[in-house]
Protein backbone atom coordinates (compact mmCIF):
# COMPACT_ATOMS: atom_id res chain seq x y z
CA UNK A 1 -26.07 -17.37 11.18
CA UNK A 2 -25.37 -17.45 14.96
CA UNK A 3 -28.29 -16.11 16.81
CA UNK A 4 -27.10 -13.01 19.39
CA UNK A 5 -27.40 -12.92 23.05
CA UNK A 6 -30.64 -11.05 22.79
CA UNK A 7 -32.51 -13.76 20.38
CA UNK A 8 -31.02 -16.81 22.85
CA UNK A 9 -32.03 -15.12 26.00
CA UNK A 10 -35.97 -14.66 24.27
CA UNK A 11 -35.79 -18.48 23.38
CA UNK A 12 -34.96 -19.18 26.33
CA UNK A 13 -37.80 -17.24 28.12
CA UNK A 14 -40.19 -18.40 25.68
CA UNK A 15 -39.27 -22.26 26.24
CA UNK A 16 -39.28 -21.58 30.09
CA UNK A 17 -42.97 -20.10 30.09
CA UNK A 18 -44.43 -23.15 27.35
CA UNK A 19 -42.96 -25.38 30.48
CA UNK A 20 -44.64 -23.40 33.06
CA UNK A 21 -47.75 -23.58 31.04
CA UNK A 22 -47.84 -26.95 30.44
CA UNK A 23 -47.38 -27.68 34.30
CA UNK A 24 -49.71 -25.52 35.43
CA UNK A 25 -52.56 -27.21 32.95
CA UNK A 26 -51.34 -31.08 34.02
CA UNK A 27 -51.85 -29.38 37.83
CA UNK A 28 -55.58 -28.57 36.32
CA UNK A 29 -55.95 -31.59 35.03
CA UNK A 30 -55.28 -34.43 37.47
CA UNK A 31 -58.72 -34.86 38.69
CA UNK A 32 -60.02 -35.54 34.70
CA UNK A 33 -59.70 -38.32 32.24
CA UNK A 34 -57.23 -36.44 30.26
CA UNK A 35 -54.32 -39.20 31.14
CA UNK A 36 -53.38 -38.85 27.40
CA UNK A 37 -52.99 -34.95 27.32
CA UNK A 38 -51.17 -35.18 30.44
CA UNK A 39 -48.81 -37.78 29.25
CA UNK A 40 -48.24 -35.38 25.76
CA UNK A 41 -48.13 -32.29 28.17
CA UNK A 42 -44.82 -34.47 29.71
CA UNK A 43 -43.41 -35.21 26.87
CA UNK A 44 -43.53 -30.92 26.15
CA UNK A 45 -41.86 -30.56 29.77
CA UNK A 46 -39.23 -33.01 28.95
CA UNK A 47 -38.74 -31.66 24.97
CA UNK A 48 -38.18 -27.69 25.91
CA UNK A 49 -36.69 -28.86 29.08
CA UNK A 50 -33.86 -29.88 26.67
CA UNK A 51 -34.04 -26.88 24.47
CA UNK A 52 -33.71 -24.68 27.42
CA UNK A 53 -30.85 -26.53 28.74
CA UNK A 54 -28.81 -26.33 25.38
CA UNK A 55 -29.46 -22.38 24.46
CA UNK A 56 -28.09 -21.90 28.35
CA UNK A 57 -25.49 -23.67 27.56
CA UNK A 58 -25.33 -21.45 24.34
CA UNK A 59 -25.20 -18.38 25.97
CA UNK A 60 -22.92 -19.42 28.32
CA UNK A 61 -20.29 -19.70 25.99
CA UNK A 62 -21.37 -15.80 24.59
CA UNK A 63 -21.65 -14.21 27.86
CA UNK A 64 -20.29 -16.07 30.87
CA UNK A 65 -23.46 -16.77 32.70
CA UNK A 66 -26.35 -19.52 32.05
CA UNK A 67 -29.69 -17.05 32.95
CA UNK A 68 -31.12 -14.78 31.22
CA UNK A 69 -31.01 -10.92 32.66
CA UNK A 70 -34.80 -10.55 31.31
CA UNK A 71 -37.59 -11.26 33.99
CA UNK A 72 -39.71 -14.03 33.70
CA UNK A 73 -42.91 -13.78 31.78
CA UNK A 74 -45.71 -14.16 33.53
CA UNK A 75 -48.28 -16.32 32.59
């Protein structure tokens, strides 16, 4: 089963928001010891990074454009 436009532009927001996330708690986080959450918190970035890039690519090939027409989330 092919997911619709609707499902790939919610994966898509959902993906871009775990990245946000996880950049905003590395920003908290460079003054601590936490070198080895930070380094997992990159490897996050770079994994949905990838996601993201592929279900754009997805529902550019449904719809004709890469973004999604839903706002942001917020955080």
């Amino acid at each position: 089963m092919k997911p619709s436009v609707k499902d790939i532009e919610y994966l898509i927001r959902m993906y871009q928001r775990g990245i946000r996330v996880a950049v905003k708690t590395n920003l908290l986080l460079e003054n601590e010891p936490a070198s080895g959450f930070i380094a997992n918190n990159q490897s996050i970035i770079l994994r949905y990074a990838r996601v993201v890039t592929e279900l754009k690519k997805m529902l550019l090939k449904k719809t004709g454009r890469c973004s999604p027409q839903t706002p942001p989330w917020p955080l």
